[in-house]
N, C-alpha and C. Protein backbone atom coordinates (compact mmCIF):
# COMPACT_ATOMS: atom_id res chain seq x y z
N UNK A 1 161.21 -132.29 55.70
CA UNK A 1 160.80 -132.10 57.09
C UNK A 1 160.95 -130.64 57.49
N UNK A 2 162.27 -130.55 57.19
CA UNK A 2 162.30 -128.34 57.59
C UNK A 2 160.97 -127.89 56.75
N UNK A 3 161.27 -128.05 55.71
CA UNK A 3 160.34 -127.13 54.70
C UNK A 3 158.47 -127.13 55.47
N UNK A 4 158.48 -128.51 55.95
CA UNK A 4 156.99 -128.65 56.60
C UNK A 4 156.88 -127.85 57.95
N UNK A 5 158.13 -127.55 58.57
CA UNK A 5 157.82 -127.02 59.74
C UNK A 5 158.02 -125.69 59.70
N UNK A 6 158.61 -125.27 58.47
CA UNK A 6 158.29 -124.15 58.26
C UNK A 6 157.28 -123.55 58.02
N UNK A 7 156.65 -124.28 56.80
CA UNK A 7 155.05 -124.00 56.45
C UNK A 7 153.71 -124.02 57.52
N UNK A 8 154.34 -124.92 58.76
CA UNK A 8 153.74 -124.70 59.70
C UNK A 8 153.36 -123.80 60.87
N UNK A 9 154.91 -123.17 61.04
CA UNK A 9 155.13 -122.04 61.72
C UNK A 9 154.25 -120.73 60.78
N UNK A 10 154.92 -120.75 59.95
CA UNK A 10 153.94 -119.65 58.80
C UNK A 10 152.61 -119.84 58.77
N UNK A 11 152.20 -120.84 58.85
CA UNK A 11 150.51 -120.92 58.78
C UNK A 11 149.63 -120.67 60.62
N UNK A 12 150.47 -121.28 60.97
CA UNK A 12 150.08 -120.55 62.61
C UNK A 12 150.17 -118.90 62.74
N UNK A 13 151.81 -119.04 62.36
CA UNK A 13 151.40 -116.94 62.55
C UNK A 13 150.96 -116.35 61.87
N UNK A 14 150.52 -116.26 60.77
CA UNK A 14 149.41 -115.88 59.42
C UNK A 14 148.10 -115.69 60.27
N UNK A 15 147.55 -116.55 60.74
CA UNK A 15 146.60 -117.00 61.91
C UNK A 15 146.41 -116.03 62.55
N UNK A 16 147.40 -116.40 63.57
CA UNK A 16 147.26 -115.28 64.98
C UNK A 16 147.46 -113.74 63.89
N UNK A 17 147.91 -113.62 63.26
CA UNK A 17 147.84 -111.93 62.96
C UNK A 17 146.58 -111.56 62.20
N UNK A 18 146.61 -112.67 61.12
CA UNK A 18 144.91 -112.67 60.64
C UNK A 18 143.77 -111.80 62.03
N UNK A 19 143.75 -112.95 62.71
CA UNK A 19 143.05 -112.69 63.89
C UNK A 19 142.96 -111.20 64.81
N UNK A 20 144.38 -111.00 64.48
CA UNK A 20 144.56 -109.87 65.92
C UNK A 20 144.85 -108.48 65.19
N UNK A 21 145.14 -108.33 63.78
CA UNK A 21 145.33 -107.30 63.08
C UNK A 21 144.60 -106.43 62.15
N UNK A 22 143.85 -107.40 61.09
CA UNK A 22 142.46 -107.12 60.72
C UNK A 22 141.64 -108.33 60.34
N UNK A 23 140.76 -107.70 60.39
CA UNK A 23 139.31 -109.17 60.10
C UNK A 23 139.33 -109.52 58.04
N UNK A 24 140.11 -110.69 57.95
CA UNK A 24 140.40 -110.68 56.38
C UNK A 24 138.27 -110.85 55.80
N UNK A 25 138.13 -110.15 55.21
CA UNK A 25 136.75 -110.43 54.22
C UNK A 25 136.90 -111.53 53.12
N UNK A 26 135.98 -111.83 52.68
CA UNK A 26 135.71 -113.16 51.86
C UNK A 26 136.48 -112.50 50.68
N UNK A 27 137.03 -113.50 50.14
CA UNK A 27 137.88 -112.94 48.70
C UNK A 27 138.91 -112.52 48.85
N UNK A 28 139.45 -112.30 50.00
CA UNK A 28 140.64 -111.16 50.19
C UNK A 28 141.70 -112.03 50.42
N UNK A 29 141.46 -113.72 50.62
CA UNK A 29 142.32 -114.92 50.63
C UNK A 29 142.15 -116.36 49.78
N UNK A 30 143.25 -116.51 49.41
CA UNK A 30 142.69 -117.88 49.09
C UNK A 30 142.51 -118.26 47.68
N UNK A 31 142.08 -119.14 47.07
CA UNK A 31 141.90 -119.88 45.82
C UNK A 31 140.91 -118.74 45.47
N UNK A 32 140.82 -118.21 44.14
CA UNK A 32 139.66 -117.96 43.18
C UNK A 32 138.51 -118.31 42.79
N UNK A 33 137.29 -117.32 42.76
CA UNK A 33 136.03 -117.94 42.89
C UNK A 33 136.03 -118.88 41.58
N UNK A 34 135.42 -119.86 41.26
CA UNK A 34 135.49 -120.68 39.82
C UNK A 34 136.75 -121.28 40.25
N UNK A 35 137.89 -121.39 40.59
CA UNK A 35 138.61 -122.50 40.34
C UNK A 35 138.53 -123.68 41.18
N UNK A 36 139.31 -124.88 40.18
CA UNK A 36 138.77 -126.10 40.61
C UNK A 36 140.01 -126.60 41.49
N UNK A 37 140.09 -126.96 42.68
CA UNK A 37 141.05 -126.88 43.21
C UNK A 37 141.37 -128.71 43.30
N UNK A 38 142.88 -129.04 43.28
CA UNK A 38 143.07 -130.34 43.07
C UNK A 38 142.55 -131.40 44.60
N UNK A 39 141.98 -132.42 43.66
CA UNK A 39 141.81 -133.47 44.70
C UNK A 39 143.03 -133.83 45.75
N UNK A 40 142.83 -134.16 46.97
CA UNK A 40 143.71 -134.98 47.38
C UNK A 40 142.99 -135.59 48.38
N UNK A 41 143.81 -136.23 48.72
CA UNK A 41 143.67 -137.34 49.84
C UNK A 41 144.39 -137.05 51.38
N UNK A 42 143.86 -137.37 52.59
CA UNK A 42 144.26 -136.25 53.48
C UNK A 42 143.83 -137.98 54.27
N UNK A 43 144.56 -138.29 55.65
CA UNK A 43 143.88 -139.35 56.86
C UNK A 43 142.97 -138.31 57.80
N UNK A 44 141.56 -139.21 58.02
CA UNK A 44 140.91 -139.19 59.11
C UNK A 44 141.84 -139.23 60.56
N UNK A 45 141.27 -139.58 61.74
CA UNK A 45 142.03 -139.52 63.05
C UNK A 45 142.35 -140.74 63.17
N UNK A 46 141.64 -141.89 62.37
CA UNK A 46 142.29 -143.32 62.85
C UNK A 46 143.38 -143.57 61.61
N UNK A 47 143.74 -142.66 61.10
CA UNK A 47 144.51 -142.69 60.15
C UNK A 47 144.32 -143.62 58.31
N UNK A 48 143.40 -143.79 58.16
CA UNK A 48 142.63 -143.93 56.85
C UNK A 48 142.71 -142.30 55.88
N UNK A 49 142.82 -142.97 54.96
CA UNK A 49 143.04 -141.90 54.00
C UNK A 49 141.66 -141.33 53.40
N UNK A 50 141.24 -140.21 53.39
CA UNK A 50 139.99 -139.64 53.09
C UNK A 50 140.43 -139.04 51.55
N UNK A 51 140.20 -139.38 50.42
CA UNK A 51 140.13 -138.92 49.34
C UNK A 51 138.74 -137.78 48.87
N UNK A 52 139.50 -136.37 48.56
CA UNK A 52 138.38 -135.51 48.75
C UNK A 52 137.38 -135.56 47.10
N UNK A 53 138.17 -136.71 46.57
CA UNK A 53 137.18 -136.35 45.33
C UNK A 53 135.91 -137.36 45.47
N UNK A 54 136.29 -137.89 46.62
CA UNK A 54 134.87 -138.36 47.02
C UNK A 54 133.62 -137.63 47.33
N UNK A 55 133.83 -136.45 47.77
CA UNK A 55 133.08 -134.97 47.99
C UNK A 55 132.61 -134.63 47.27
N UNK A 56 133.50 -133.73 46.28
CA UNK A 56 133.99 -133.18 44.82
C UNK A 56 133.15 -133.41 43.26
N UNK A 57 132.00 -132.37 43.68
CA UNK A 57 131.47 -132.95 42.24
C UNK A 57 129.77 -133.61 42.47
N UNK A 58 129.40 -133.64 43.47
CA UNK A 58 127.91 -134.63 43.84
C UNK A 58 127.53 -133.63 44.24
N UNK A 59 127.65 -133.19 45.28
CA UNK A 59 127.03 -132.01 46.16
C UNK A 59 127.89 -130.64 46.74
N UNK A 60 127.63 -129.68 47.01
CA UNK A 60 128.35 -128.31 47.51
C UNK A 60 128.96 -128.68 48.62
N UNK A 61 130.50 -128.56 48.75
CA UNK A 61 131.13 -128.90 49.85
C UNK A 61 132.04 -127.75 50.76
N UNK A 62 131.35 -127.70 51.70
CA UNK A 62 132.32 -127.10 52.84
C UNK A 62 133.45 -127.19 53.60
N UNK A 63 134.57 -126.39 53.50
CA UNK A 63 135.89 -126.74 54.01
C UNK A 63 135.98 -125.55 54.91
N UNK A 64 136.19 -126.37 56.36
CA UNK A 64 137.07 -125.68 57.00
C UNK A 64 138.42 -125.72 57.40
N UNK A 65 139.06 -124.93 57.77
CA UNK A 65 140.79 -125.20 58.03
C UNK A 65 140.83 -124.54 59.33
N UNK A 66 141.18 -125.73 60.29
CA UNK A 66 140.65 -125.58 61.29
C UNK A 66 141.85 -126.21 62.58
N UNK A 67 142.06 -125.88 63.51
CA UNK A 67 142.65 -125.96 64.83
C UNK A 67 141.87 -126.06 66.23
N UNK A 68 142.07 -127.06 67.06
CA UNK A 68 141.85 -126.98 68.48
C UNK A 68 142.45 -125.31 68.97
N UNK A 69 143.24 -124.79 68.88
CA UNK A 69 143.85 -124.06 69.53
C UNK A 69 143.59 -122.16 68.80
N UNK A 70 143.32 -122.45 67.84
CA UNK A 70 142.63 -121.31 66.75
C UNK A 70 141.03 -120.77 67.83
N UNK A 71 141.62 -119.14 67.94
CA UNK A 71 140.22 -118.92 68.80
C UNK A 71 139.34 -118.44 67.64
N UNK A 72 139.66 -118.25 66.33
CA UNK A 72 139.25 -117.69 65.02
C UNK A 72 137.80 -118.95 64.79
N UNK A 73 138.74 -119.95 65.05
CA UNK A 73 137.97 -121.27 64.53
C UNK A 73 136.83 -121.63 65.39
N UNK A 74 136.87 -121.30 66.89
CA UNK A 74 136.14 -121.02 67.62
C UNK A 74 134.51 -120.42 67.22
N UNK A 75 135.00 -119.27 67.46
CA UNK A 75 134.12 -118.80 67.21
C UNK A 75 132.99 -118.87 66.10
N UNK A 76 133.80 -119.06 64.76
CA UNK A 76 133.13 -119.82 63.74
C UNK A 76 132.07 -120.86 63.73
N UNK A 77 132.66 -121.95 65.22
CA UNK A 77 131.87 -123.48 65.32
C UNK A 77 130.05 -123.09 65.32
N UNK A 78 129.41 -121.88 66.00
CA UNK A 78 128.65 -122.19 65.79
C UNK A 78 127.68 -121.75 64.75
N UNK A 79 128.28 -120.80 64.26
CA UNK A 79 127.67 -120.38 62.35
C UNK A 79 127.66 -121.85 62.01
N UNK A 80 129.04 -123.00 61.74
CA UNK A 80 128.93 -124.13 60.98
C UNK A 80 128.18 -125.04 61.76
N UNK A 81 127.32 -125.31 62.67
CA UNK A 81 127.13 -126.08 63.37
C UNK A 81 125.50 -126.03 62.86
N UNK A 82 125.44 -124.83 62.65
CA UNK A 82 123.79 -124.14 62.51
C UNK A 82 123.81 -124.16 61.34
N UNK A 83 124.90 -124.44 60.32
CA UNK A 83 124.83 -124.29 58.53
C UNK A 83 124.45 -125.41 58.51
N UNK A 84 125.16 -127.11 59.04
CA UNK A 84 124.98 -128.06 58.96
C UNK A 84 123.92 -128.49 59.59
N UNK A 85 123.35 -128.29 60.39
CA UNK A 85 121.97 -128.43 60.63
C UNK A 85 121.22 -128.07 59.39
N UNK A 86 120.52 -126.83 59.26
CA UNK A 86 119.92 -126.71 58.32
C UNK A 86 120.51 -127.24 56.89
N UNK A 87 121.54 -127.27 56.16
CA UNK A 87 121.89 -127.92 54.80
C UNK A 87 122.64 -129.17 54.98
N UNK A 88 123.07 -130.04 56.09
CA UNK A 88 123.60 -130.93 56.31
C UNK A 88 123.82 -131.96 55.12
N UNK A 89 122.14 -132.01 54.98
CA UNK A 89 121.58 -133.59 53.76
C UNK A 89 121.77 -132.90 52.71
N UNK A 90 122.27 -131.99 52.41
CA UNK A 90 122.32 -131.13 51.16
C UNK A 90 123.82 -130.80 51.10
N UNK A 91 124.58 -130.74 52.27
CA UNK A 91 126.20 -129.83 51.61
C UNK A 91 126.91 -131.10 52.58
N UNK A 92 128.07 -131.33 51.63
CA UNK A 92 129.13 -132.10 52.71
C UNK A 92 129.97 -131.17 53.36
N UNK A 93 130.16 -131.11 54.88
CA UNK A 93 131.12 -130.34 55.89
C UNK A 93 132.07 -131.26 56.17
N UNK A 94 133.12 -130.91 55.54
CA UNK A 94 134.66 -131.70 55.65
C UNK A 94 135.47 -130.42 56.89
N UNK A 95 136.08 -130.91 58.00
CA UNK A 95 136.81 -130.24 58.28
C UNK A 95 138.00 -130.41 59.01
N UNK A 96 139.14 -129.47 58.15
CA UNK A 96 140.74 -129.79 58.21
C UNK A 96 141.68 -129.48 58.96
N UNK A 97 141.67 -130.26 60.27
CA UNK A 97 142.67 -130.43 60.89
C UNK A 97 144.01 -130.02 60.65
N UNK A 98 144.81 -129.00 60.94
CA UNK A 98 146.11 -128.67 60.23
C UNK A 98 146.98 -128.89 61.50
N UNK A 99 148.37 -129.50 60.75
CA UNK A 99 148.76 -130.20 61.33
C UNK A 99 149.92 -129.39 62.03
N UNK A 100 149.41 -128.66 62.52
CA UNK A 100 150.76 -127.60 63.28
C UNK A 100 150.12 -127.52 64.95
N UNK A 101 151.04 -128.15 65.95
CA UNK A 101 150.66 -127.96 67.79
C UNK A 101 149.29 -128.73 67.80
N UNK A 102 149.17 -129.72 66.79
CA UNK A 102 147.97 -130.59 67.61
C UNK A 102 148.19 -132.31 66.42
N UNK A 103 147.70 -132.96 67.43
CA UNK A 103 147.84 -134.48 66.58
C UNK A 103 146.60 -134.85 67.01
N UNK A 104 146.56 -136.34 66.08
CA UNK A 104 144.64 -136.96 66.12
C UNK A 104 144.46 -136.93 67.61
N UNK A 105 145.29 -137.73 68.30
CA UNK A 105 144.96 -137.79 70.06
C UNK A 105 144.28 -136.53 70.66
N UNK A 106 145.41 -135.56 70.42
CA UNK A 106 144.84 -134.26 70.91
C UNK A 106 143.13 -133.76 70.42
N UNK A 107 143.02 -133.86 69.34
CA UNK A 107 141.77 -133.43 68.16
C UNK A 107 140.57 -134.12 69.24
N UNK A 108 141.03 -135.23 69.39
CA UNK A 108 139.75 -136.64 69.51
C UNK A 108 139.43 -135.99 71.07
N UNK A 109 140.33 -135.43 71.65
CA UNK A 109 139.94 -134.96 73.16
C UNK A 109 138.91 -133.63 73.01
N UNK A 110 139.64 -132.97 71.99
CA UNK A 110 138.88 -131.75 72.04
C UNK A 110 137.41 -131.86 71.68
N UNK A 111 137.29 -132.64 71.13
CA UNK A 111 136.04 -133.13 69.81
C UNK A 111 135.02 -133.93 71.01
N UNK A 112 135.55 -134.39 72.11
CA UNK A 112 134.67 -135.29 72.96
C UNK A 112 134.46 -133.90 73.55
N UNK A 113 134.79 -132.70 73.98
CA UNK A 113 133.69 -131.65 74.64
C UNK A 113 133.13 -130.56 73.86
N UNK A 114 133.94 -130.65 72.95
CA UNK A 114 133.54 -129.60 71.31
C UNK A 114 133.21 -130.67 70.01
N UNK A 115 132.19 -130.97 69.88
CA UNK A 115 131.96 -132.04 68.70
C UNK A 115 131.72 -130.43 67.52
N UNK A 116 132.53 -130.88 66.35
CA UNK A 116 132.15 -130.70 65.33
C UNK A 116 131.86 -131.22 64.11
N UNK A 117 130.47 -130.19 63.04
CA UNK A 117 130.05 -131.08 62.29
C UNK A 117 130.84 -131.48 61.13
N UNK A 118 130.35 -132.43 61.00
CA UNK A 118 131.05 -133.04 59.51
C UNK A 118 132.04 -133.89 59.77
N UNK A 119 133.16 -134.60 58.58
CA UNK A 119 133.77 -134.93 58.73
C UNK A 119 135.04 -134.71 59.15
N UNK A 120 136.08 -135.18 59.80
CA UNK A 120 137.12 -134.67 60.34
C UNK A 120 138.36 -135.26 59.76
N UNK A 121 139.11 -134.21 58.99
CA UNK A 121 140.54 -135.15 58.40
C UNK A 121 141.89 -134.21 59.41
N UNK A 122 142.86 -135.04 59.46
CA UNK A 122 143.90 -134.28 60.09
C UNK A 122 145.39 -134.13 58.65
N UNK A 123 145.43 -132.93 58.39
CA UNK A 123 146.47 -132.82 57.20
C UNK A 123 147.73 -132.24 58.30
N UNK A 124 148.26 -133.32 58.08
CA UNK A 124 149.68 -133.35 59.28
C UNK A 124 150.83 -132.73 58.22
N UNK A 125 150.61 -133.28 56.34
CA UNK A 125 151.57 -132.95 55.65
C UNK A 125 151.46 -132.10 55.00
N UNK A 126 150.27 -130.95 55.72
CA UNK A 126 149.44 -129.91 54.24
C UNK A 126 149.40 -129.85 53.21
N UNK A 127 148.87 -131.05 52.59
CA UNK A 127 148.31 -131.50 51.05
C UNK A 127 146.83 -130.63 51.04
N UNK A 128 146.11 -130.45 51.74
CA UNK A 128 145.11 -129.70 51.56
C UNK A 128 145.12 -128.45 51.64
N UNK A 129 145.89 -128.26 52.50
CA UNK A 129 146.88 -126.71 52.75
C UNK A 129 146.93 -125.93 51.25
N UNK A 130 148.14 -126.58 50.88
CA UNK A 130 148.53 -126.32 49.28
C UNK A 130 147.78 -126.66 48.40
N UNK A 131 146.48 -127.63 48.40
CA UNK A 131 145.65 -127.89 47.75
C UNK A 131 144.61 -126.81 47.16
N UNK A 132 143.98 -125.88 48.51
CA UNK A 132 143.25 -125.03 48.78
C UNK A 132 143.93 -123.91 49.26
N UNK A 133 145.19 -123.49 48.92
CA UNK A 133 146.09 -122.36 49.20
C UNK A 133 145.38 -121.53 50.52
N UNK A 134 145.08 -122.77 51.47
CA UNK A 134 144.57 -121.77 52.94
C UNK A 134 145.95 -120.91 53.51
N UNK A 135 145.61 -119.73 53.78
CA UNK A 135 146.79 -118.90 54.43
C UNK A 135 146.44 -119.21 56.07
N UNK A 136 145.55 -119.32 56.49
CA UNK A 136 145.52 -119.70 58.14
C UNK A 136 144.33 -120.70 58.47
N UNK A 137 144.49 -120.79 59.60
CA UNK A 137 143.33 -121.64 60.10
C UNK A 137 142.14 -120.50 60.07
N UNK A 138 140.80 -121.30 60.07
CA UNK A 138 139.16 -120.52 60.18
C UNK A 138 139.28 -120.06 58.79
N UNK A 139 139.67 -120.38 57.73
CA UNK A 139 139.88 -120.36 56.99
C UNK A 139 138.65 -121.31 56.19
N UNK A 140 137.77 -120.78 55.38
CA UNK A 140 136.80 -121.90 54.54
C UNK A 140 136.52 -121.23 53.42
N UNK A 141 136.51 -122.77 52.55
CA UNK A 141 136.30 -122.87 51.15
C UNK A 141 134.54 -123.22 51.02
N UNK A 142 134.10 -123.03 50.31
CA UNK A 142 132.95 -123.95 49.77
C UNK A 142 133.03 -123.76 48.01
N UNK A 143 132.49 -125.03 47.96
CA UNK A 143 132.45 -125.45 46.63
C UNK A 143 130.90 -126.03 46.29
N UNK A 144 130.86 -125.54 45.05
CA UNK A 144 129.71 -125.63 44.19
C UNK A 144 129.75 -127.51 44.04
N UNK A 145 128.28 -127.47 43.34
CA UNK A 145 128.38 -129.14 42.71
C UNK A 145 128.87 -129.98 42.02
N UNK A 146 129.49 -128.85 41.47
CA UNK A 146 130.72 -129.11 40.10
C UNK A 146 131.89 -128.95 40.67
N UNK A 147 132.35 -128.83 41.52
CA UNK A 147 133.32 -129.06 42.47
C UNK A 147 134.54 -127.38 42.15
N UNK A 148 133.73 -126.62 41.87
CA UNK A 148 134.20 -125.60 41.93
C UNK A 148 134.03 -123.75 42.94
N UNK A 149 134.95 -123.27 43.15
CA UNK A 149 135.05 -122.58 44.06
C UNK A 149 134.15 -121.60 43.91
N UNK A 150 133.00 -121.65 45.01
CA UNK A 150 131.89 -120.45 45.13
C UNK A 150 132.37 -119.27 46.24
N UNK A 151 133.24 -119.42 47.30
CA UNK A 151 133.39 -118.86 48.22
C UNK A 151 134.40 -119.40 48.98
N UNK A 152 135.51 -118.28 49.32
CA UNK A 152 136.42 -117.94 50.34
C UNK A 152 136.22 -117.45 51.05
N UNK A 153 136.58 -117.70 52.80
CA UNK A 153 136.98 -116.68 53.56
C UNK A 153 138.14 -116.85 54.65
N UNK A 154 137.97 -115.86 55.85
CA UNK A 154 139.06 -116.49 56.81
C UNK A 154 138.57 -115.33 57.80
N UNK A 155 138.41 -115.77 59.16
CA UNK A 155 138.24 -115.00 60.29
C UNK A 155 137.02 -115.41 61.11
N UNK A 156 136.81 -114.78 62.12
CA UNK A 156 135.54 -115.11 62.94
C UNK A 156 133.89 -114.92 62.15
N UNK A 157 133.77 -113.62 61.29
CA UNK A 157 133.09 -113.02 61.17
C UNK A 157 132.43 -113.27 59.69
N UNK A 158 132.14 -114.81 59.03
CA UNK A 158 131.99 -115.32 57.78
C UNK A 158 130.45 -114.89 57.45
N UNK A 159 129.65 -115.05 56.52
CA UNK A 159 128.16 -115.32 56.27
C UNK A 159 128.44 -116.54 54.97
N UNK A 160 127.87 -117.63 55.84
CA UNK A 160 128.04 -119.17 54.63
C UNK A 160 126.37 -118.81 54.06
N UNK A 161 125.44 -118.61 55.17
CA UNK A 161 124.04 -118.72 54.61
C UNK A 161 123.83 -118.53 52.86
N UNK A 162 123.55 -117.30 52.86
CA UNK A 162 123.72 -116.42 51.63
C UNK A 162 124.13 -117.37 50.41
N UNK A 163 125.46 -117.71 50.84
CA UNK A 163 126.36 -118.81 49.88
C UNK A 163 125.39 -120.44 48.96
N UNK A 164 124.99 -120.84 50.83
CA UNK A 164 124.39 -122.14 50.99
C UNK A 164 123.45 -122.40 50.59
N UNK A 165 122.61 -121.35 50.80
CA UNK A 165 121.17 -120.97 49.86
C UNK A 165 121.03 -121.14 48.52
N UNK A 166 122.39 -120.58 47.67
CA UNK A 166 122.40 -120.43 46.50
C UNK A 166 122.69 -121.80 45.87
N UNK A 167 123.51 -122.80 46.44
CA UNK A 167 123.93 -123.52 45.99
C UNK A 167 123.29 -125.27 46.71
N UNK A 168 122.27 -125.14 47.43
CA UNK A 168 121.84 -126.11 48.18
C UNK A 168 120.88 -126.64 46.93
């Protein structure tokens, strides 16, 4: 339990300094392009367990690491909103709830005036965290069809297109 609320505190202020100190560029965080990062299993908001190797491997999948309270993540919503539109039927948009100053209740409020696309898991115990070695929230992975890593980033200021194109 310490050890989680530590990792939590650390992944919030990683965040806010990410944010307020410099704009991290793609690559400069995170898992390695080509690696295959481990499955896990993470609950939706009604608390069902979402196993990501259900994703993993069929089609190019998008991860975000993501917060109600993240203005990083914000800003992001509508690059992903406009990715999933156009590649929707083509890329799965998974996105990860981290479980630091917000729970499903909270999420499900935000989500009724901010809908975002894709699916929504809440990692309360950061198994996806450590899964996908995210250092903060706004933080996204995408993965190839082979369920391997095409692209990192973290900050307001991403380009998925480019990425999505290649791999749609």
């Amino acid at each position: 339990m310490r050890y989680r609320i530590l990792v939590s505190i650390l992944l919030a202020t990683v965040g806010v300094f990410a944010g307020s100190v410099r704009v991290v560029r793609a690559q400069d965080v995170g898992l390695e392009i080509g690696a295959t990062p481990a499955a896990v299993s993470v609950p939706n908001l009604e608390g069902q367990p979402v196993d990501f190797a259900q994703f993993v491997g069929k089609k190019p999948v998008v991860l975000e690491f993501w917060a109600t309270w993240c203005p990083l993540c914000q800003k992001l919503e509508p690059m992903l909103t406009a990715a999933h539109k156009k590649y929707g039927n083509n890329v799965e948009f998974v996105i990860v709830a981290v479980g630091v100053s917000q729970t499903p209740r909270s999420i499900k409020r935000h989500l009724e005036k901010h809908p975002m696309p894709g699916q929504m898991v809440f990692d309360q115990e950061g198994k996806a965290v450590r899964a996908y070695d995210a250092p903060s929230t706004s933080y996204i992975v995408v993965l190839d069809s082979k369920g391997k890593v095409a692209y990192t980033g973290s900050g307001a200021d991403q380009k998925l297109e480019p990425v999505l194109a290649k791999l749609k």
